[in-house]
Protein backbone atom coordinates (compact mmCIF):
# COMPACT_ATOMS: atom_id res chain seq x y z
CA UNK A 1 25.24 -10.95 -1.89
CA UNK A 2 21.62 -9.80 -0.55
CA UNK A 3 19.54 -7.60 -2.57
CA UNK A 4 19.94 -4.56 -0.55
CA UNK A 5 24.26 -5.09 -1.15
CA UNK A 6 23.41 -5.68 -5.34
CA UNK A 7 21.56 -2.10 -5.32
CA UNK A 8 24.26 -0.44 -3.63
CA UNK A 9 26.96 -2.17 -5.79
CA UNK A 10 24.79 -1.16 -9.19
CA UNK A 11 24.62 2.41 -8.07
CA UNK A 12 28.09 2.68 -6.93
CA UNK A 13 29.02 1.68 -10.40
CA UNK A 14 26.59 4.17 -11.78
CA UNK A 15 24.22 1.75 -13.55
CA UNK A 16 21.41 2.16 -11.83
CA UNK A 17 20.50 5.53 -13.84
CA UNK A 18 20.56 3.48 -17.02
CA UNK A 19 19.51 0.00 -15.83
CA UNK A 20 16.95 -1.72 -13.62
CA UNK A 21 18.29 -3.53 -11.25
CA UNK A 22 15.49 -6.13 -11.76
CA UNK A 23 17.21 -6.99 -14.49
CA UNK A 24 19.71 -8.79 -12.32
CA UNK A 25 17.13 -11.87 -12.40
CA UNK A 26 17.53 -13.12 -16.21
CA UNK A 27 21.68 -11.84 -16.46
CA UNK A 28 23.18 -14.28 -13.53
CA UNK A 29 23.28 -17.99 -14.67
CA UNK A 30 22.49 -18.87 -10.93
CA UNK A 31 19.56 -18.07 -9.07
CA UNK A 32 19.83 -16.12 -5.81
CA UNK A 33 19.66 -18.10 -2.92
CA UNK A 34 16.06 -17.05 -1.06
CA UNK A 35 16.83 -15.19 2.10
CA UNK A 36 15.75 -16.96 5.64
CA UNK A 37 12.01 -17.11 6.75
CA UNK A 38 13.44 -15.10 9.57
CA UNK A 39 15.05 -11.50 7.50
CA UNK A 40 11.44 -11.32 5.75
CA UNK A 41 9.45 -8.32 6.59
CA UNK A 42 6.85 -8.69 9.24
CA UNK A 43 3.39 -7.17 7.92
CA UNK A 44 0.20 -6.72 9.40
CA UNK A 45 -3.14 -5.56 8.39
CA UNK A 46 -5.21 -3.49 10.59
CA UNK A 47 -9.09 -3.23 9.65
CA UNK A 48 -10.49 -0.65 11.78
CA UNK A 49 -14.28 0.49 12.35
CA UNK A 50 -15.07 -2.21 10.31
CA UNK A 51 -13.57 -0.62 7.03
CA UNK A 52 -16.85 0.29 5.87
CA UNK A 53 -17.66 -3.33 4.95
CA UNK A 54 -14.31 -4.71 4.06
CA UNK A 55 -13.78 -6.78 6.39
CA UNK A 56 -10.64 -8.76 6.66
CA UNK A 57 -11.74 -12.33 5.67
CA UNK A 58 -12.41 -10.86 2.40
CA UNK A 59 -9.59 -8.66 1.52
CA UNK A 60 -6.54 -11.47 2.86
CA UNK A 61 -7.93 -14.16 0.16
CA UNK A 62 -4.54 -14.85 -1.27
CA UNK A 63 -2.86 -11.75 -0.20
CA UNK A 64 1.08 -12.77 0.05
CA UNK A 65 3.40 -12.37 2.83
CA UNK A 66 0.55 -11.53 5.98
CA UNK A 67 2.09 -12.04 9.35
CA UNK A 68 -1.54 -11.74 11.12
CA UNK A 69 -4.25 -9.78 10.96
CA UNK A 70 -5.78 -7.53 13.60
CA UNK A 71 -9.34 -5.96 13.45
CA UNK A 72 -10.57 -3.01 15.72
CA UNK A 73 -14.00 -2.21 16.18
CA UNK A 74 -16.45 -0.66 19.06
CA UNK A 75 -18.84 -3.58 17.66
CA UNK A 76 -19.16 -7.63 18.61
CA UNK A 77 -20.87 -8.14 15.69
CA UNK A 78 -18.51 -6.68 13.59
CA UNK A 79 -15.36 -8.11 14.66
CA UNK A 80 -16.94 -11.56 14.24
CA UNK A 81 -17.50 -11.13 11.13
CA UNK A 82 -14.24 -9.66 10.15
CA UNK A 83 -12.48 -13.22 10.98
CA UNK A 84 -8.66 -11.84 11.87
CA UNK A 85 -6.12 -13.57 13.47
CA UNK A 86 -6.33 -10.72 16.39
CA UNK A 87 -10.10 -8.83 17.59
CA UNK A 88 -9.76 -5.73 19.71
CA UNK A 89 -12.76 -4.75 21.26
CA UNK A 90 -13.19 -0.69 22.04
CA UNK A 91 -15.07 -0.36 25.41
CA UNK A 92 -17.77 -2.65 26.40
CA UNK A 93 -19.61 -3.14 22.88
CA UNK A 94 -22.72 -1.18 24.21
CA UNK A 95 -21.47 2.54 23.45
CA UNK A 96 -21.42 3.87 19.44
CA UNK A 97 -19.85 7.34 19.56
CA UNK A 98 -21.63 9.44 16.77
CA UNK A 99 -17.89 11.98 16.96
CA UNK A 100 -15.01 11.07 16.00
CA UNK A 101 -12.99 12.57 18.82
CA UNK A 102 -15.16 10.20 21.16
CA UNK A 103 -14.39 7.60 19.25
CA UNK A 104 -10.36 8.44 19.79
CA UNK A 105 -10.69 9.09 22.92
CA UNK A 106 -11.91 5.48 23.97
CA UNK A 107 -8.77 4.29 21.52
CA UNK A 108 -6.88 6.01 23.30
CA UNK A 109 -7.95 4.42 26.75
CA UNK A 110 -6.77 1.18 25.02
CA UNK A 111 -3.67 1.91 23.46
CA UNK A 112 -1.52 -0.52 25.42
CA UNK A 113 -3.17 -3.49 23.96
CA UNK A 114 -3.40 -1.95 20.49
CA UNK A 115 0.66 -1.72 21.64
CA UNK A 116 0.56 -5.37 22.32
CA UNK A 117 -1.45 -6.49 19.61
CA UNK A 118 1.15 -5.04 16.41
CA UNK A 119 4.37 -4.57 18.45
CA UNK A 120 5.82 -7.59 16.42
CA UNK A 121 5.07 -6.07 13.02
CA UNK A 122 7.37 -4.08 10.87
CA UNK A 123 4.93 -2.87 8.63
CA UNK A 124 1.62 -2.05 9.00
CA UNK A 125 -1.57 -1.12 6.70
CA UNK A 126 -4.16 0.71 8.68
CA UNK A 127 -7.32 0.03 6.45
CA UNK A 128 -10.18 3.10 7.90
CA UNK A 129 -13.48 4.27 6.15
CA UNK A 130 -13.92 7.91 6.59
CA UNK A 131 -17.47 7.41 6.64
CA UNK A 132 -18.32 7.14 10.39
CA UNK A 133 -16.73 8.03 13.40
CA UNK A 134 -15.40 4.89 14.49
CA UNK A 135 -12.66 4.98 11.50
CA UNK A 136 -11.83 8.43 11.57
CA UNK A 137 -11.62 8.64 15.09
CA UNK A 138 -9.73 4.70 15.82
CA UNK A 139 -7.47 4.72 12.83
CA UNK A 140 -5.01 7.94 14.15
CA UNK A 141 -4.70 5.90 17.23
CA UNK A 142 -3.47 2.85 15.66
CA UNK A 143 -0.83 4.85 13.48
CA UNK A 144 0.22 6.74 16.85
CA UNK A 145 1.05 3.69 18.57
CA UNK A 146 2.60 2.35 15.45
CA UNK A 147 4.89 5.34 15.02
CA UNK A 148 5.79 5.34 18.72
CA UNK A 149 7.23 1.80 18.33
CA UNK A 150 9.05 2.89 15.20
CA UNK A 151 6.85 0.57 12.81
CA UNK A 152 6.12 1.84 8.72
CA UNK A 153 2.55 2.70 8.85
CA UNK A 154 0.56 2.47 5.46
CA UNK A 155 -3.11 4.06 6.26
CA UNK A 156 -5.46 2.96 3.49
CA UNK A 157 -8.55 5.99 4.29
CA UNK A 158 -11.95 4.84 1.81
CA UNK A 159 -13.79 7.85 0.92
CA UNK A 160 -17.58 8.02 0.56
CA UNK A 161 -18.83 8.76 -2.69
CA UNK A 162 -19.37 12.44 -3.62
CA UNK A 163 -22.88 11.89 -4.46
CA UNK A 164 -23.36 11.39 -0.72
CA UNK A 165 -23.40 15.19 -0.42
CA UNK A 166 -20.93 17.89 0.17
CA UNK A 167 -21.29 18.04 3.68
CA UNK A 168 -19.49 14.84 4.03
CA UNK A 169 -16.38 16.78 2.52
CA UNK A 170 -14.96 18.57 5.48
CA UNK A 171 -15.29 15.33 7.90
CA UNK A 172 -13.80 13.27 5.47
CA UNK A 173 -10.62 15.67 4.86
CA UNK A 174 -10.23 15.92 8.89
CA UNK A 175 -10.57 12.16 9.60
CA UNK A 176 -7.71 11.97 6.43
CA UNK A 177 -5.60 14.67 8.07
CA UNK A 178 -5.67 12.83 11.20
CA UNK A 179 -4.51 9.95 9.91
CA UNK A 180 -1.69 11.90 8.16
CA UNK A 181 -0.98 13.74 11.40
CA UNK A 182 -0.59 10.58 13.59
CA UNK A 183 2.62 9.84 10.86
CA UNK A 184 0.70 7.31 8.45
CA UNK A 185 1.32 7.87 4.82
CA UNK A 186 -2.14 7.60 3.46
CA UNK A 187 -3.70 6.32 0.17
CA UNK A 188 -6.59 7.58 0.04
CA UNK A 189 -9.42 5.49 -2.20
CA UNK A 190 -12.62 6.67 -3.26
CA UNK A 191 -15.10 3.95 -2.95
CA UNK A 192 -17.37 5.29 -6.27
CA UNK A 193 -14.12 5.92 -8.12
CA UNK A 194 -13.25 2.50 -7.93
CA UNK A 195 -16.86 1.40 -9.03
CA UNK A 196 -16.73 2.97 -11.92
CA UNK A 197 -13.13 1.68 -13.24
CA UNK A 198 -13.87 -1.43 -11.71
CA UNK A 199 -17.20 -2.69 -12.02
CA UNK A 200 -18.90 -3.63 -8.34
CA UNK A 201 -18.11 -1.08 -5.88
CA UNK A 202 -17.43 -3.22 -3.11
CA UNK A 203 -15.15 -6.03 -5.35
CA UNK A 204 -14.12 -2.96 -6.86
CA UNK A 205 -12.33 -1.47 -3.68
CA UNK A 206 -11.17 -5.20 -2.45
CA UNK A 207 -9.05 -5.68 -5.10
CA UNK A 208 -7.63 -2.15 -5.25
CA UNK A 209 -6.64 -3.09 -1.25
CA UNK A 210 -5.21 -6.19 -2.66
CA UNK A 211 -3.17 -5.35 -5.41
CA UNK A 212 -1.56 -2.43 -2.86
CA UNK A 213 -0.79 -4.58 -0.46
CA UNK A 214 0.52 -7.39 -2.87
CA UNK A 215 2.58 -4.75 -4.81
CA UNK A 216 4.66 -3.51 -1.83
CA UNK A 217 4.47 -6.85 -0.11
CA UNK A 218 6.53 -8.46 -3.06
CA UNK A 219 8.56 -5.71 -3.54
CA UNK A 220 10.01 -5.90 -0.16
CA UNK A 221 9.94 -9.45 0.50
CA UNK A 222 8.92 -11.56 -2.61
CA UNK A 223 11.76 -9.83 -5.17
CA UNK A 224 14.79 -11.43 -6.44
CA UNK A 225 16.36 -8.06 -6.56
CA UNK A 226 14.02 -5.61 -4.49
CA UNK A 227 13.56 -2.97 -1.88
CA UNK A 228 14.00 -3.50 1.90
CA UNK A 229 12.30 -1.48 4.49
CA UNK A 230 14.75 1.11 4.76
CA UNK A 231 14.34 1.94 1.02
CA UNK A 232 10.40 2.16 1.23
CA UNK A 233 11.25 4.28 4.32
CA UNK A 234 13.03 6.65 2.65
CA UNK A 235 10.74 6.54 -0.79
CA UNK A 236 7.70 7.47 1.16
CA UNK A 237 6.78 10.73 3.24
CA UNK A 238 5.33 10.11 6.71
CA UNK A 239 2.18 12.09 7.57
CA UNK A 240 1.85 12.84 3.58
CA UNK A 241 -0.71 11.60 0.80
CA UNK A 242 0.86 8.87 -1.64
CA UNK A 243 -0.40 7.53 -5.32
CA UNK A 244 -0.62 4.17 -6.67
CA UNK A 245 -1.43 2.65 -10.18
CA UNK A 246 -1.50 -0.80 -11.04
CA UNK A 247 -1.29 -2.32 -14.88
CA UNK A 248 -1.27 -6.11 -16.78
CA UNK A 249 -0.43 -6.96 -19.67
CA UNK A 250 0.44 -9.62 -22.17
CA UNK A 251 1.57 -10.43 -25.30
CA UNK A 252 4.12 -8.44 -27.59
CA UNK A 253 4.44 -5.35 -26.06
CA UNK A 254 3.21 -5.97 -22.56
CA UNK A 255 6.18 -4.26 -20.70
CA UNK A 256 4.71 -0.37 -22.84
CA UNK A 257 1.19 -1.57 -22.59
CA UNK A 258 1.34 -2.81 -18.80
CA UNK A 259 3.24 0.36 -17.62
CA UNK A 260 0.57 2.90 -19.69
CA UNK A 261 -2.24 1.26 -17.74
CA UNK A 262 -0.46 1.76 -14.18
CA UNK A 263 0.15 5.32 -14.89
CA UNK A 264 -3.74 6.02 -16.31
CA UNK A 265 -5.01 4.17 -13.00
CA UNK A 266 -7.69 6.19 -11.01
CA UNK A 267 -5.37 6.11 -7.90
CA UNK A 268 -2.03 7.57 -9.73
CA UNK A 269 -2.55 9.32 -12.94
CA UNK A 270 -0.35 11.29 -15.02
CA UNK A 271 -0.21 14.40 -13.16
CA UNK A 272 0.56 12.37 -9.71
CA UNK A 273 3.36 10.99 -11.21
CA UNK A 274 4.80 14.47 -12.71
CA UNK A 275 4.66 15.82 -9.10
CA UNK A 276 6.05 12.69 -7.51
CA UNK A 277 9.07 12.93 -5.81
CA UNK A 278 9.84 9.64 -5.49
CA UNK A 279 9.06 6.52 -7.08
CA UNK A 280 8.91 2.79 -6.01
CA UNK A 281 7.63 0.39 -8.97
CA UNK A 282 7.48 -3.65 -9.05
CA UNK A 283 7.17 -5.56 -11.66
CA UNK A 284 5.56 -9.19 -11.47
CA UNK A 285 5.67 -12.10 -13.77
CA UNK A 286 7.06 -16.07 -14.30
CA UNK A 287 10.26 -16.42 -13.36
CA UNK A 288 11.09 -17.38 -16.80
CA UNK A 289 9.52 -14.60 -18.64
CA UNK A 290 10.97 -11.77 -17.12
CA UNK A 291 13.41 -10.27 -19.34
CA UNK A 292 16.14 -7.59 -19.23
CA UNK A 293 14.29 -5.89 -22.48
CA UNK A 294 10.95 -5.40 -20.65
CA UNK A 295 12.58 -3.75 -17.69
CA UNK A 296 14.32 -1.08 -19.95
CA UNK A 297 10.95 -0.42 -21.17
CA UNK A 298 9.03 0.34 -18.27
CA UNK A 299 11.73 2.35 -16.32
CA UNK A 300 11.58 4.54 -20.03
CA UNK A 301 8.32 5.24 -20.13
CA UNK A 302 7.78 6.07 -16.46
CA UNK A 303 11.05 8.14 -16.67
CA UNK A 304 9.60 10.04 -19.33
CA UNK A 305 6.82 11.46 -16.76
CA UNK A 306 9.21 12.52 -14.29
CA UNK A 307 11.69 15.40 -13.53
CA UNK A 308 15.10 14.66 -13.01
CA UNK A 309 16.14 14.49 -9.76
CA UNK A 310 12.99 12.57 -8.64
CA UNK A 311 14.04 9.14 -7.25
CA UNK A 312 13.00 5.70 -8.13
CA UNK A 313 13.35 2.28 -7.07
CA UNK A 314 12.85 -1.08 -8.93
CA UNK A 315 11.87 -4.25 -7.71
CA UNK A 316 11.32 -7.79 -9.90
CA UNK A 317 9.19 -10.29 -8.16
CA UNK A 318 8.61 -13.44 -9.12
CA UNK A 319 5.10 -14.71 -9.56
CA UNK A 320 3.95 -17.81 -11.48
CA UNK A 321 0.23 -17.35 -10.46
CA UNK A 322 -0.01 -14.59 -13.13
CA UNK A 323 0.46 -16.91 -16.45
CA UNK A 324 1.57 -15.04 -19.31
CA UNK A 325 0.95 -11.58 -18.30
CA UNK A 326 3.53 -9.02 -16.38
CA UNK A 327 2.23 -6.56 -13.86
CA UNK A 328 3.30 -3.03 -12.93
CA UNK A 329 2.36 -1.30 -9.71
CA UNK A 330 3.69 2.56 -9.66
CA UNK A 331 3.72 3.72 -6.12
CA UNK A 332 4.47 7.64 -6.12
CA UNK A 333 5.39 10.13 -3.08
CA UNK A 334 2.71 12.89 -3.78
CA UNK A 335 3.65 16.40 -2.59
CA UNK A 336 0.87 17.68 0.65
CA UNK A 337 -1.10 20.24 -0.89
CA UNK A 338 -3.39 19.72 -1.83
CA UNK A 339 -5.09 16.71 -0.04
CA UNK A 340 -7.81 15.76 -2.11
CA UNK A 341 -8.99 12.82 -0.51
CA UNK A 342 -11.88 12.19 -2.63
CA UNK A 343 -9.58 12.11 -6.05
């Protein structure tokens, strides 16, 4: 029995609304069997306009489950520097468009190879800084083609600082809604937000682009009982804004204390997670330490945030590079309006 047949069976039996599936891992005396290198879910990362600086050789340190990398850019420089498995140049390497729409227009003169370069993906994180024109304008490309071959497209859109002047504010919202319109579901991740709950702006953001990508990542391909990509489908909304919050803890009470912390993250929040409509959330630890107790907890507490009839999926991943503590990553479906891209 695959994961995907175990969640249907536990909701057919009407467990699911009491239970965790993830709990599956410590209550069967024999370990699922690992599914084939080949059923795993294909991902690629996509750094465009050189990311504002986050460039892919130092986001991919130890990020699970990458099938390549691809980097887009208007600038040799750049994309030597950015060190992915795949470089697309944008023209000749001589013109900088200072619009954005000049920028996706000479995309859009090369979307065949863009075509070429992800059509063996499943999944796909767009990473675009809405500071310049080459991100704003490239990035809605990459998430057109992507939707036209039926790929998942995750766009991750850094936002400049708001002491970098309201004028920035409008640009910033149209290069976001352009991403959204192209069919990406965006996270959206302010670069001096993440400074300031993180410490160094720049490590700050990496890691926030790490810990997304690991969380879903794992969920979909690393779980013992998980999501597929039909689930994460159906849990996100194309062309909409989404929320994520990660927590770690350890020690008694861990499950409570880890959980707390993913909901208080900058990116999610307790009001995000009110207004979600649906919810995926992964939990992380040592084989041996995750425990049918802990999962109880964590699907209470987040439950007690949430209407209803909002929807939720649960994934267990196994993870012995995280020692003693268990991680929670929240990833919420946020309703459209507003888009505050700078929150």
């Amino acid at each position: 029995m695959n994961r995907r047949q175990f969640n249907q069976t536990m909701v057919a039996l009407g467990t699911i609304a009491t239970l965790p599936v993830l709990a599956y891992l410590r209550d069967v005396a024999a370990e699922p069997d690992p599914e084939p290198a080949e059923s795993l879910i294909r991902i690629g990362l996509v750094t465009v306009g050189g990311a504002d600086g986050n460039t892919v050789a130092t986001i991919t340190q130890g990020l699970p489950y990458v099938t390549h990398t691809i980097a887009i850019d208007r600038d040799v420089a750049a994309l030597s520097v950015a060190k992915a498995d795949k470089s697309i140049l944008i023209g000749n390497g001589d013109v900088h468009p200072m619009k954005s729409r000049s920028a996706y227009e000479m995309a859009r003169r090369q979307a065949t190879e863009i075509e070429t370069a992800i059509s063996d993906l499943d999944l796909v994180f767009i990473l675009a800084g809405m500071y310049g024109a080459a991100g704003k304008g490239m990035a809605p490309v990459v998430a057109d083609v992507a939707r036209r071959k039926r790929i998942t497209t995750l766009g991750i859109a850094i936002t400049p600082a708001e002491w970098q002047g309201a004028q920035s504010n409008p640009r910033v919202r149209y290069g976001v809604q352009e991403l959204q319109r192209a069919g990406a579901t965006v996270f959206p991740i302010n670069s001096q937000h993440m400074a300031q709950a993180l410490g160094e702006e720049g490590a700050g953001v990496n890691q926030t682009i790490r810990s997304l990508f690991a969380s879903i990542s794992y969920a979909i391909n690393g779980s013992y009982v998980g999501i597929d990509l039909h689930d994460l489908q159906l849990a996100l909304n194309p062309g909409g804004i989404a929320a994520m919050g990660f927590g770690s803890a350890d020690g008694a009470g861990r499950a409570e204390n880890a959980t707390q912390l993913a909901i208080a993250h900058p990116l999610l929040g307790v009001d995000r997670l009110r207004t979600a409509t649906r919810v995926i959330v992964n939990i992380r630890g040592k084989a041996a330490g995750l425990m049918l107790h802990e999962s109880k907890t964590v699907a209470r507490v987040i439950r007690g945030y949430q209407s209803f009839d909002s929807g939720y999926l649960y994934s267990a991943s196994a993870d012995e590079s995280v020692g003693d503590k268990l991680i929670v990553s929240i990833l919420a479906s946020v309703p459209e309006a507003p888009i505050r891209p700078t929150a």
